[in-house]
C-alpha atoms as a PDB file:
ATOM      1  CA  UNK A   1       0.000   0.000   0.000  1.00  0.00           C
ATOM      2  CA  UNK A   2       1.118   3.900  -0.990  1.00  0.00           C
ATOM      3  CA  UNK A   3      -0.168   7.297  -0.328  1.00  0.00           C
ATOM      4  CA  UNK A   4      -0.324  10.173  -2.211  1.00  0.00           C
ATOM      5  CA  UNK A   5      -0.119  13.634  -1.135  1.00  0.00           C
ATOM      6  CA  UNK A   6      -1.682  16.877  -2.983  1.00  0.00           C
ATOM      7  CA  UNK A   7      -2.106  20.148  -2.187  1.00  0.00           C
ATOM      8  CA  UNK A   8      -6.014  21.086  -2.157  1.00  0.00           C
ATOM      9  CA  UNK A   9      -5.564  24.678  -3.848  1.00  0.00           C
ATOM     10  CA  UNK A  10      -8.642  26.683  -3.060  1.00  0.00           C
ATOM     11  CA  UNK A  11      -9.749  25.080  -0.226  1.00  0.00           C
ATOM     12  CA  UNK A  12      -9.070  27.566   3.053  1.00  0.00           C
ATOM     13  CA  UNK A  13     -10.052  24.621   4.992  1.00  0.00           C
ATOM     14  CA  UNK A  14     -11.354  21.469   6.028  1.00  0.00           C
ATOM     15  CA  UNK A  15     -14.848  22.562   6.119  1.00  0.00           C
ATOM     16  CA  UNK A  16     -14.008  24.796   2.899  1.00  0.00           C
ATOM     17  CA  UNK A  17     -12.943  21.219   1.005  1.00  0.00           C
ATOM     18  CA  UNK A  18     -15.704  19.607   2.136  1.00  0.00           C
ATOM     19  CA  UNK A  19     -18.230  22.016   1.084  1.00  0.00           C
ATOM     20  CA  UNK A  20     -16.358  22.459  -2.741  1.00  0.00           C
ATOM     21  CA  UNK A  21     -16.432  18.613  -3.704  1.00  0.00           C
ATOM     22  CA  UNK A  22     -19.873  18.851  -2.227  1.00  0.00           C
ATOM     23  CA  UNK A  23     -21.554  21.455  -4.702  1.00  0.00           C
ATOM     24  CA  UNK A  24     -18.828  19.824  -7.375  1.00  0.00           C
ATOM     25  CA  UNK A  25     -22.011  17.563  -7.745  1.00  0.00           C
ATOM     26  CA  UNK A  26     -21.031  13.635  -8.248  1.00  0.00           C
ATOM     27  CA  UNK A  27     -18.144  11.641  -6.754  1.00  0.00           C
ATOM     28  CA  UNK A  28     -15.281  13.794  -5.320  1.00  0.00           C
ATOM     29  CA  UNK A  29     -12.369  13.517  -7.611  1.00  0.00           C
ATOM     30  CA  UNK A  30      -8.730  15.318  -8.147  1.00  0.00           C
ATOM     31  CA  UNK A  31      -7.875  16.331 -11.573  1.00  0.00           C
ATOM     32  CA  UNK A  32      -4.212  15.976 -12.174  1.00  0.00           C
ATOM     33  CA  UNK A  33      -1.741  15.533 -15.386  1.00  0.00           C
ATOM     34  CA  UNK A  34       0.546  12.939 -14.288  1.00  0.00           C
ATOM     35  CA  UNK A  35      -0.577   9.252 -13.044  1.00  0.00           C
ATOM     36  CA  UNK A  36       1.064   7.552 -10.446  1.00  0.00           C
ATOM     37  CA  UNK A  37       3.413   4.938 -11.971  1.00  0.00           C
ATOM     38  CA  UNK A  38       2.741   2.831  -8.773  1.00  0.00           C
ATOM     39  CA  UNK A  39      -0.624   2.845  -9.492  1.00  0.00           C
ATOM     40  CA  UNK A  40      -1.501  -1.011  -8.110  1.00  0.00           C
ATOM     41  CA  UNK A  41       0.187   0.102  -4.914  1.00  0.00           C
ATOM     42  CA  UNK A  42      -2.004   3.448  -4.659  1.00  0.00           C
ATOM     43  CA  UNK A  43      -5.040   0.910  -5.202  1.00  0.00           C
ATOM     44  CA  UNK A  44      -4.028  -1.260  -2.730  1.00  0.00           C
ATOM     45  CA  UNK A  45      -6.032   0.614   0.185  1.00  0.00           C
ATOM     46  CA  UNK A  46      -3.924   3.761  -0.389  1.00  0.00           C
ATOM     47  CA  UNK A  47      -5.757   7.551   0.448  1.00  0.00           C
ATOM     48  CA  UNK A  48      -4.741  11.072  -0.625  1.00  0.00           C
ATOM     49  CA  UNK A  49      -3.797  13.341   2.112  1.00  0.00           C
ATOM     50  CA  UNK A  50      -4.336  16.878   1.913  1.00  0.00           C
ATOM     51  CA  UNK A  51      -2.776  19.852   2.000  1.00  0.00           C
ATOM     52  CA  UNK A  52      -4.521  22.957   2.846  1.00  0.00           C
ATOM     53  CA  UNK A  53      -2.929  26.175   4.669  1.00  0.00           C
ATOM     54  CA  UNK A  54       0.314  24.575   4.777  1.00  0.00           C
ATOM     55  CA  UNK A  55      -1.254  21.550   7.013  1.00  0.00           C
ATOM     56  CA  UNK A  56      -1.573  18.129   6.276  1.00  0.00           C
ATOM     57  CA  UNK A  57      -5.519  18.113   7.737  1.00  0.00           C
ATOM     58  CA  UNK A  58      -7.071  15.233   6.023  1.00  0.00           C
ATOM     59  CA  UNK A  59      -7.609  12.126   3.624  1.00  0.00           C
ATOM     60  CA  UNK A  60      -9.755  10.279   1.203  1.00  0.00           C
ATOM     61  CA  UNK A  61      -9.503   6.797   0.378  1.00  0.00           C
ATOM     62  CA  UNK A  62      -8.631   6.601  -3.472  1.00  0.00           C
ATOM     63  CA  UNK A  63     -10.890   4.053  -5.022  1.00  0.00           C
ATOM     64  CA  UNK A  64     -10.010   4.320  -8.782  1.00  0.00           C
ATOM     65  CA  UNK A  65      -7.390   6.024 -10.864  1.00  0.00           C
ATOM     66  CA  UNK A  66      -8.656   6.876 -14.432  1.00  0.00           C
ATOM     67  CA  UNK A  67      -6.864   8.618 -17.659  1.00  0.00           C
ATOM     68  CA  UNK A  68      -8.669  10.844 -19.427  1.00  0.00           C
ATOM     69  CA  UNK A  69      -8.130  13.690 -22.139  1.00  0.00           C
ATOM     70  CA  UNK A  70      -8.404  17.355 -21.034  1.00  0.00           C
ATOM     71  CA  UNK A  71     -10.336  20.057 -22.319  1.00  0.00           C
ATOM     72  CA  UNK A  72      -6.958  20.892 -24.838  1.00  0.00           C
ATOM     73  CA  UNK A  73      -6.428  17.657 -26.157  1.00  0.00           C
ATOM     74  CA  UNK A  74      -3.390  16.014 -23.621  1.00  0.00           C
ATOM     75  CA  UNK A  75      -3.251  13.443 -21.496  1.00  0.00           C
ATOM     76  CA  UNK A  76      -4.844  13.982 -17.765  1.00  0.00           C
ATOM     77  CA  UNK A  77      -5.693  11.829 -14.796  1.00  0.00           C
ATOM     78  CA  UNK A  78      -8.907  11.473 -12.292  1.00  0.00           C
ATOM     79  CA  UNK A  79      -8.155  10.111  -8.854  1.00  0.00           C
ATOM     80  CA  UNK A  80     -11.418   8.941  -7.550  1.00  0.00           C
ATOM     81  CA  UNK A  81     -11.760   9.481  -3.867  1.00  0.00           C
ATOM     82  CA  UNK A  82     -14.284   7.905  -1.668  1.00  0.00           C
ATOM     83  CA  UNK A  83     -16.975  10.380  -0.216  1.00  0.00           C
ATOM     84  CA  UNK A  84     -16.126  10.290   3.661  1.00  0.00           C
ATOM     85  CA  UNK A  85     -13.084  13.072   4.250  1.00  0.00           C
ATOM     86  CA  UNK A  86     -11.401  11.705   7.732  1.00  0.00           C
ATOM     87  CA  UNK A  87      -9.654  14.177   9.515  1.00  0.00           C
ATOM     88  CA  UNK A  88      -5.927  13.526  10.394  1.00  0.00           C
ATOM     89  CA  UNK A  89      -3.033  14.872  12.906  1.00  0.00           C
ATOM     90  CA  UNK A  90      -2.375  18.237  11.782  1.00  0.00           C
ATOM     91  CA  UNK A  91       0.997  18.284  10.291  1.00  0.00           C
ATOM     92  CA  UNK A  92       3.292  21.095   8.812  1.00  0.00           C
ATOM     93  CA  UNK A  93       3.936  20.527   5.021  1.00  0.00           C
ATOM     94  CA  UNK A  94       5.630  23.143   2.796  1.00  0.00           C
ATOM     95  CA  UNK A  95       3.897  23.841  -0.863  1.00  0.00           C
ATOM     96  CA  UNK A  96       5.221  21.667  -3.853  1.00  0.00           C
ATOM     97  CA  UNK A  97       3.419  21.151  -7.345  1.00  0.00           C
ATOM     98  CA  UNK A  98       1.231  18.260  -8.408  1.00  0.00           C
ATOM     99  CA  UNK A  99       0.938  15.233  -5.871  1.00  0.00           C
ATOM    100  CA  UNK A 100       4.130  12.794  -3.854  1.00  0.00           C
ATOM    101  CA  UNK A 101       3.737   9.435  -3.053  1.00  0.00           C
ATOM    102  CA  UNK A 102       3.782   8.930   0.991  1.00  0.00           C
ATOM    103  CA  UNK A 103       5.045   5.989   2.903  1.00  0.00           C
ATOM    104  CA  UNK A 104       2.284   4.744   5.132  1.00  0.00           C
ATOM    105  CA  UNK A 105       5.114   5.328   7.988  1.00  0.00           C
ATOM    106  CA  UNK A 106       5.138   8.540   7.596  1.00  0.00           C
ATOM    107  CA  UNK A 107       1.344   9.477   7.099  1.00  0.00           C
ATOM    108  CA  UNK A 108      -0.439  11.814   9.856  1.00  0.00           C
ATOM    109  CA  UNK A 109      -3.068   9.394  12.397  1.00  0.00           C
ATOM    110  CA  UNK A 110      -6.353   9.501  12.034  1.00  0.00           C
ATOM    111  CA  UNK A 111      -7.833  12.180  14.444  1.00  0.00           C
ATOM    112  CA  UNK A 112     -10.864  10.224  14.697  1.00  0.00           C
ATOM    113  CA  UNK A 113      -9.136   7.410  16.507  1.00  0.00           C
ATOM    114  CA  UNK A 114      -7.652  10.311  19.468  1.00  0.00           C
ATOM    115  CA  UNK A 115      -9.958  12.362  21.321  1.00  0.00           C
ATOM    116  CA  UNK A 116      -8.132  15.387  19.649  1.00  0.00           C
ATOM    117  CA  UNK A 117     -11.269  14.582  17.122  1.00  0.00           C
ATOM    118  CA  UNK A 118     -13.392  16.722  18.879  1.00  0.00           C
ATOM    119  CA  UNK A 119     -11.742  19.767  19.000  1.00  0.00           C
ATOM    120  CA  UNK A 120     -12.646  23.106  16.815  1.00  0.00           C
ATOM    121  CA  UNK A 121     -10.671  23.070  13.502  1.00  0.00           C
ATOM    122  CA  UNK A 122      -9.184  25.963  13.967  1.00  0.00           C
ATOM    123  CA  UNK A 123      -8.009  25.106  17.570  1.00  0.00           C
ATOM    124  CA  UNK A 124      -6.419  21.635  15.954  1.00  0.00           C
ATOM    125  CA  UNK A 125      -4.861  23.473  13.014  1.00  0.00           C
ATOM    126  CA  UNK A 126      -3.072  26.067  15.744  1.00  0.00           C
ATOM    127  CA  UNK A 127      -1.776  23.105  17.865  1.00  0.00           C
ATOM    128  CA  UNK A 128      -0.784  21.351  15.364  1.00  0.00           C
ATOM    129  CA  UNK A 129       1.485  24.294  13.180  1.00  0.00           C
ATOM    130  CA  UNK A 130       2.902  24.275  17.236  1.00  0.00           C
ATOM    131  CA  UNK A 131       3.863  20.564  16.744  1.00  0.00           C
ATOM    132  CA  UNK A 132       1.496  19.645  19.959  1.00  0.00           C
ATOM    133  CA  UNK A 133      -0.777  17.333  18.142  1.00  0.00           C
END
């Protein structure tokens, strides 16, 4: 099993990304031009963590990767994500282009399995940018 990791541009936060694949309309996906070339291991119970303000803040499990032509005529990709967004351990991340693969090891916990879970958003994002989650 593999991870991927990909900024969620526009999104200001959790909520925010929540509420924009919601309205999208259908099932949440991520448009990108490159496809992983370890796709089997992506599909192998692999999720997409996101980036948003410079946190890692949450995943979705990938259940499909799909290539497809753009609008212009080149080569694109869909990752198809499963509905449920599951909040994780806030961590730092600096901004980088497109998506990285990420190790299982080094993936953020579930916040659902902590009793951090309950705790505002913004209070989670703060102690986590202080390294306290």
């Amino acid at each position: 099993m593999l991870h991927l990791i990909k900024l969620a541009v526009g999104a200001e936060s959790l909520e925010h990304l929540e509420r924009l694949q919601r309205d999208a309309g259908g099932p949440p996906v991520v448009r990108t031009r490159s496809a992983p070339r370890r796709r089997e291991e992506v599909l192998a119970g692999g999720s997409i963590y996101r980036v948003i303000t410079g946190l890692i803040l949450c995943r979705q499990r990938i259940l499909d990767i799909e290539s497809v032509e753009r609008p212009d005529g080149s080569n694109g990709t869909l990752i198809l994500l499963d509905d449920t967004i599951v909040p994780v351990e806030p961590r730092p991340a600096r901004p980088f282009q497109g998506w990285r693969y990420l190790d299982p090891k080094e993936a953020p916990r579930d916040l659902e399995t902590r009793a951090f879970a309950q705790l505002p958003a913004s209070l989670s994002r703060e102690l986590g940018r202080l390294g306290l989650l």
